[in-house]
C-alpha atoms as a PDB file:
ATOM      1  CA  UNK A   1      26.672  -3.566  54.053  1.00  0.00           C
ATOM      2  CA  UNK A   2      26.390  -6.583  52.114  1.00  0.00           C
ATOM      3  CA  UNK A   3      25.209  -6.241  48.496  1.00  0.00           C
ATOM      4  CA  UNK A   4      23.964  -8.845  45.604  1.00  0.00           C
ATOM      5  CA  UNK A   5      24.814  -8.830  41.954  1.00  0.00           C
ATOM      6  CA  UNK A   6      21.991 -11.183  41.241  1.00  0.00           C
ATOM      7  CA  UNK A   7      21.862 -12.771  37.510  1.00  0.00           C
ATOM      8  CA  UNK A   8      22.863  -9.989  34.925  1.00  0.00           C
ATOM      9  CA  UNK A   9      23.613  -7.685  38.044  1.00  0.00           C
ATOM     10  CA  UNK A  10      26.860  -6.203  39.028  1.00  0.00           C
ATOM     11  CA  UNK A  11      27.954  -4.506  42.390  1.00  0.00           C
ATOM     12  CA  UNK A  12      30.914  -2.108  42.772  1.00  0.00           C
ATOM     13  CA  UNK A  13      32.271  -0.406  45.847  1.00  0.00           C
ATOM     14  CA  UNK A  14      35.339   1.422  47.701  1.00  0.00           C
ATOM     15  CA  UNK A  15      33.179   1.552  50.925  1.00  0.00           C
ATOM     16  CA  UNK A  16      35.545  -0.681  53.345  1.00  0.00           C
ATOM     17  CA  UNK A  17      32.279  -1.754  55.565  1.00  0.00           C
ATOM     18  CA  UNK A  18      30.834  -3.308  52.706  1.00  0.00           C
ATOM     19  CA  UNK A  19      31.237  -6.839  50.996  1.00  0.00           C
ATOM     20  CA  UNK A  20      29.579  -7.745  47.266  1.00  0.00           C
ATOM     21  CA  UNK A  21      28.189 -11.467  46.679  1.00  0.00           C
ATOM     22  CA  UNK A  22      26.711 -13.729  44.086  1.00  0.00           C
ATOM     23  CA  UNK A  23      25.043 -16.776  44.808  1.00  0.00           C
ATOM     24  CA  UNK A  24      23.837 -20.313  43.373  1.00  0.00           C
ATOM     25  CA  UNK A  25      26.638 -19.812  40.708  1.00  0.00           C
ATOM     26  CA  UNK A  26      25.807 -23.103  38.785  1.00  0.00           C
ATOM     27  CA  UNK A  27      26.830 -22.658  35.159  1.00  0.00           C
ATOM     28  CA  UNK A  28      27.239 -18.852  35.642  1.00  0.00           C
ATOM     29  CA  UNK A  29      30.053 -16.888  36.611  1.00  0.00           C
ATOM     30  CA  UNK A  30      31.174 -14.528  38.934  1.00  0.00           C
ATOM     31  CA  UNK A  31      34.051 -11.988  37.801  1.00  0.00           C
ATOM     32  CA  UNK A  32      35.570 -10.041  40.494  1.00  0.00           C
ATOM     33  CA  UNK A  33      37.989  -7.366  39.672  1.00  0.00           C
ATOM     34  CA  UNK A  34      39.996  -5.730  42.652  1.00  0.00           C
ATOM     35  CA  UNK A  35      42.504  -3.534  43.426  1.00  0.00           C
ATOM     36  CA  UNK A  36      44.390  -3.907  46.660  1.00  0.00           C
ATOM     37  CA  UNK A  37      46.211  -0.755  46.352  1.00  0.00           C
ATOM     38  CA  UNK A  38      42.819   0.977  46.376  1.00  0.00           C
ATOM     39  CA  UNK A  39      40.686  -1.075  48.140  1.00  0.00           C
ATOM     40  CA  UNK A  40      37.786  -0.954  45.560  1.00  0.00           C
ATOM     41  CA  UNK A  41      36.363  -3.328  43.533  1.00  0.00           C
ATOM     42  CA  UNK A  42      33.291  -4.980  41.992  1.00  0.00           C
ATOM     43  CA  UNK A  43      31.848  -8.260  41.090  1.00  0.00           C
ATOM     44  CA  UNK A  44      29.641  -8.957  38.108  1.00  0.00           C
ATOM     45  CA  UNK A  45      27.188 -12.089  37.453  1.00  0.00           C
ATOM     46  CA  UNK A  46      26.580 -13.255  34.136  1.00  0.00           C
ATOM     47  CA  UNK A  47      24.796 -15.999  32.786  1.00  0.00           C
ATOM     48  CA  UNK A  48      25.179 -16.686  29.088  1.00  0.00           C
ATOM     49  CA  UNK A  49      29.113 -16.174  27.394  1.00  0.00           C
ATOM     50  CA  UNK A  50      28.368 -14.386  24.154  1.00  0.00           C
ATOM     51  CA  UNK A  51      25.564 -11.863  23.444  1.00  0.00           C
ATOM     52  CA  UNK A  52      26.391 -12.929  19.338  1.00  0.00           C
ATOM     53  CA  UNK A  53      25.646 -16.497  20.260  1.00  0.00           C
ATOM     54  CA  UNK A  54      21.585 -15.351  20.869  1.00  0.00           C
ATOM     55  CA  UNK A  55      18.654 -14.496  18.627  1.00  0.00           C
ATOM     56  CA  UNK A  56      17.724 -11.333  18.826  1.00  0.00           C
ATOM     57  CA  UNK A  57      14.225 -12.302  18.722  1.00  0.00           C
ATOM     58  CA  UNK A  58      14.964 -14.455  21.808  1.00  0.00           C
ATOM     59  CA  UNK A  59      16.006 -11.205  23.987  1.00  0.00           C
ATOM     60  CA  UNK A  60      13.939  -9.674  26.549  1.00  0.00           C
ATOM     61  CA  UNK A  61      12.162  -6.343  25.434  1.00  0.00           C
ATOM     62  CA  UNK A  62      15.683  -4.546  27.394  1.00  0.00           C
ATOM     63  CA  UNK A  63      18.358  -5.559  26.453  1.00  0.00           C
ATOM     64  CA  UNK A  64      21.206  -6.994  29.261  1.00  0.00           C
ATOM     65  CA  UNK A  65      24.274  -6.553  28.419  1.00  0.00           C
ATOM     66  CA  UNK A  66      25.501  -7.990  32.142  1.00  0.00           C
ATOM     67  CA  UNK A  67      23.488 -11.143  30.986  1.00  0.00           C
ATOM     68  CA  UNK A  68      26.465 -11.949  29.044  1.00  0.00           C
ATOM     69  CA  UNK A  69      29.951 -12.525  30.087  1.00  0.00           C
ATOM     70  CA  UNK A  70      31.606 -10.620  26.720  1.00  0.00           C
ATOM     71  CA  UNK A  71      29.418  -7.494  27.631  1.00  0.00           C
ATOM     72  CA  UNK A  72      29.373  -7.400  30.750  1.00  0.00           C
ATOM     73  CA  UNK A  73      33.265  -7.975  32.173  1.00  0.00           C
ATOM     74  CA  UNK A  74      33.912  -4.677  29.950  1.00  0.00           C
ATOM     75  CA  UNK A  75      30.951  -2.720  31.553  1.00  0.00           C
ATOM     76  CA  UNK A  76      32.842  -3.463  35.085  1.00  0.00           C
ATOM     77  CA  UNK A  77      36.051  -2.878  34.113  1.00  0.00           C
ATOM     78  CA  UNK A  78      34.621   0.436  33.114  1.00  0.00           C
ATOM     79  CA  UNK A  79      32.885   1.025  36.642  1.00  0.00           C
ATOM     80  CA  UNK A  80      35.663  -0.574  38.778  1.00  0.00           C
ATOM     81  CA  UNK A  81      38.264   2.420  37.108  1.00  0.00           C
ATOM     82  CA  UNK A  82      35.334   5.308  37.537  1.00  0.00           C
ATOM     83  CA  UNK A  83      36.106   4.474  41.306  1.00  0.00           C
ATOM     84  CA  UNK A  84      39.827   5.107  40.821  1.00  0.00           C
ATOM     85  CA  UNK A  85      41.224   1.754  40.092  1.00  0.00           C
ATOM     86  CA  UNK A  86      44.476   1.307  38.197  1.00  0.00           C
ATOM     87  CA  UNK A  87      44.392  -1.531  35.157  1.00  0.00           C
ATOM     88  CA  UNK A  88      47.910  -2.213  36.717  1.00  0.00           C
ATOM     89  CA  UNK A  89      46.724  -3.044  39.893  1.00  0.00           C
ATOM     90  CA  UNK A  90      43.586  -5.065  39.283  1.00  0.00           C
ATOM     91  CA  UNK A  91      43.243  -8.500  40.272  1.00  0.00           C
ATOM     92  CA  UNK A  92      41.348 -10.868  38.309  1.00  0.00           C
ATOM     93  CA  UNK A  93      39.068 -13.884  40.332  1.00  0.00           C
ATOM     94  CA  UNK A  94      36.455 -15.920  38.517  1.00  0.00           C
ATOM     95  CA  UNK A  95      33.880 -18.149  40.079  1.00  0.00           C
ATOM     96  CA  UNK A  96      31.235 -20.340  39.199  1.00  0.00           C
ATOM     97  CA  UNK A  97      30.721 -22.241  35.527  1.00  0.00           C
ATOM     98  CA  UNK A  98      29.693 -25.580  36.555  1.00  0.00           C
ATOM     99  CA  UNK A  99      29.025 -28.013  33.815  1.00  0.00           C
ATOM    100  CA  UNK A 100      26.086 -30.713  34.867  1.00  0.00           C
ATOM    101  CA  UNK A 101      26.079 -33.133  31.930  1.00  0.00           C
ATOM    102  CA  UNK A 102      28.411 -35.764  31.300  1.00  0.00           C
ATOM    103  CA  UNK A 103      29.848 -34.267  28.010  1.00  0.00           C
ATOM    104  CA  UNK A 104      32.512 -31.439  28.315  1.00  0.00           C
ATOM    105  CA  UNK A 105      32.403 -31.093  24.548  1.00  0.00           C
ATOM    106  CA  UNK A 106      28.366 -30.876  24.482  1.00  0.00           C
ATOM    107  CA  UNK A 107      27.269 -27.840  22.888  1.00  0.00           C
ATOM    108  CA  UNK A 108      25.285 -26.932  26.196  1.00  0.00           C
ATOM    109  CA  UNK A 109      28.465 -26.604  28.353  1.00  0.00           C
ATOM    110  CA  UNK A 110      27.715 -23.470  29.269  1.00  0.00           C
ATOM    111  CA  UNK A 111      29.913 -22.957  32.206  1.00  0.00           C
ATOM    112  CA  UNK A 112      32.624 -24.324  30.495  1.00  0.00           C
ATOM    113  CA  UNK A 113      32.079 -21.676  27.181  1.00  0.00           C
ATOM    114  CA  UNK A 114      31.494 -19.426  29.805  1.00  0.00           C
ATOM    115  CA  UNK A 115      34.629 -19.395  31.288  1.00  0.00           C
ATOM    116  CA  UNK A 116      36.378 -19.521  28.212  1.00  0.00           C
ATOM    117  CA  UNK A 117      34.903 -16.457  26.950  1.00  0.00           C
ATOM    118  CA  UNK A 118      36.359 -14.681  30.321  1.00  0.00           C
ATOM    119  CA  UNK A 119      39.256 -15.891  29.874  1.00  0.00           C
ATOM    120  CA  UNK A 120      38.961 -14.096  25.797  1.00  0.00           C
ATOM    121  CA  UNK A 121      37.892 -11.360  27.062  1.00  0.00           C
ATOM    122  CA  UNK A 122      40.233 -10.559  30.046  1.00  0.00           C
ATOM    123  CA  UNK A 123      43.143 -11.108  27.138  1.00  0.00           C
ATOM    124  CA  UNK A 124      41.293  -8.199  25.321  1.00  0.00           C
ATOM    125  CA  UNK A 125      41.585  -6.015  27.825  1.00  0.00           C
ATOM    126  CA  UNK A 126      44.948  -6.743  28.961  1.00  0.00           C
ATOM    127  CA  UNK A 127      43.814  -8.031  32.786  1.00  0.00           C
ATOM    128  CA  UNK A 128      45.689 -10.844  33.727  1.00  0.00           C
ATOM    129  CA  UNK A 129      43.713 -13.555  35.408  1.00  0.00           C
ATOM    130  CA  UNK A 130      44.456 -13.786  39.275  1.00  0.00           C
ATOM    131  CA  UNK A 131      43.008 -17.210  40.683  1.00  0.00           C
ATOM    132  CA  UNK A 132      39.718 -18.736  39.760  1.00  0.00           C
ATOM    133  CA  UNK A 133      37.752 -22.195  40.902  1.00  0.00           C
ATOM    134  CA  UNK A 134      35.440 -22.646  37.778  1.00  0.00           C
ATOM    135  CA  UNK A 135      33.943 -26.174  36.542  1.00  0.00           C
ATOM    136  CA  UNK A 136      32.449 -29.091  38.338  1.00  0.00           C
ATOM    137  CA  UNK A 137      29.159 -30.095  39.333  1.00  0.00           C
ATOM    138  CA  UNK A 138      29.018 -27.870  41.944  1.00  0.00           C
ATOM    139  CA  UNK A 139      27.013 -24.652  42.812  1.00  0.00           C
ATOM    140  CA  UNK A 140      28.890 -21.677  44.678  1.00  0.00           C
ATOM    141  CA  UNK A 141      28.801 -18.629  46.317  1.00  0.00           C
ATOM    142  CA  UNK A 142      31.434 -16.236  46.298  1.00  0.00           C
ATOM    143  CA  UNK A 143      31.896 -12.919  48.567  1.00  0.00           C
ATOM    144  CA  UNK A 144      34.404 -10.266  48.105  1.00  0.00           C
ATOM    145  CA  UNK A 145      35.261  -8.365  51.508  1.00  0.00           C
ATOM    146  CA  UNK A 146      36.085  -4.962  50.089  1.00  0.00           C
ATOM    147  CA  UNK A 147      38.492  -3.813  52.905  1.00  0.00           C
ATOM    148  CA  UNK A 148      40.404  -6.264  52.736  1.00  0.00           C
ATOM    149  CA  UNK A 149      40.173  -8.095  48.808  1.00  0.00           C
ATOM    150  CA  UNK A 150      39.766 -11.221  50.840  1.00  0.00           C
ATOM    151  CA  UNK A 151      37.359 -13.748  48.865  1.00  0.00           C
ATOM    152  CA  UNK A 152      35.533 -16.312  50.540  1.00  0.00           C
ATOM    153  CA  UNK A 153      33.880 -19.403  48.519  1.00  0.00           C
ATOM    154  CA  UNK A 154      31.161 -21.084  49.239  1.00  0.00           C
ATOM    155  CA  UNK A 155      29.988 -24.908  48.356  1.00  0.00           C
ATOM    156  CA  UNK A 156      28.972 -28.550  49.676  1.00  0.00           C
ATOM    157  CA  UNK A 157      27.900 -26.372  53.190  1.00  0.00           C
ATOM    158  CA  UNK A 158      31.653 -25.361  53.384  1.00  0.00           C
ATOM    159  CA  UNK A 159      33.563 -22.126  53.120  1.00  0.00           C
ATOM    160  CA  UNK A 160      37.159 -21.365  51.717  1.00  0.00           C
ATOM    161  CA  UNK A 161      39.101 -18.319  50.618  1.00  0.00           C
ATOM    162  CA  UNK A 162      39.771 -18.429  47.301  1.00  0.00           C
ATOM    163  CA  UNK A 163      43.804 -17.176  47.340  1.00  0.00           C
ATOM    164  CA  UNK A 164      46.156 -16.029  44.689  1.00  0.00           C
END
């Protein structure tokens, strides 16, 4: 079965039939975390890099914590080792954080800051990053076959697994 992390969604999964997604991955990012050993893993879509970057007048009446990527990637690091994954064994993919102006510095660069903020937060929990295709001025969509931890990218009309 295919499932959908949309925007502030995650998906997690040991079920071999099924394969988790995320699409139109502009400035966001897709985390995947997988372990090959287990065959389990989980894929998280968040939108905004730090939850401490926004007013807390400007939240929705719930808060999301998946919205962001330094709440969230903890949240499925937590879920992806309640289905029996070791840290050890985890691989790390991240996909997505597209940057559409012409300033990599500008203060909007979200993907960018995105990205970096992964990359912060995977150091904080001691998860090595695996591969990742992040930046542009591209959109993507990523899929995650969970039998196999094979990840297929999507962009431009064309597909390509994303390898180590």
């Amino acid at each position: 079965m295919h499932h959908l992390a949309k925007i502030s969604e995650m998906c997690v999964s040991k079920n071999p039939e099924d394969t988790l997604g995320a699409f139109g991955l502009g400035s966001c990012l897709a985390i995947i975390l997988y372990d090959p050993q287990l065959r389990a893993g989980g894929i998280l879509h968040s939108l905004l890099p730090r939850l401490s970057n926004v007013r807390k007048e400007s939240l929705p009446r719930q808060e999301q914590p998946l919205m962001f990527v330094d709440q969230g990637l903890p949240l499925l690091f937590k879920q992806v080792k309640a289905l029996g994954a070791e840290p050890k064994h985890i691989e790390v993919y991240v996909v997505g954080g597209a940057t559409f102006t012409n300033d990599e510095n500008d203060l909007f660069a979200i993907g960018l800051r995105n990205f970096v903020t992964a990359c912060e937060t995977l150091r904080r929990l001691k998860l090595p990053l695996t591969a990742k295709e992040v930046g542009g001025r591209i959109s993507r969509t990523v899929r995650l076959h969970v039998a196999t931890g094979r990840i297929v990218v999507q962009s431009g009309g064309k597909e390509h697994e994303l390898c180590k």
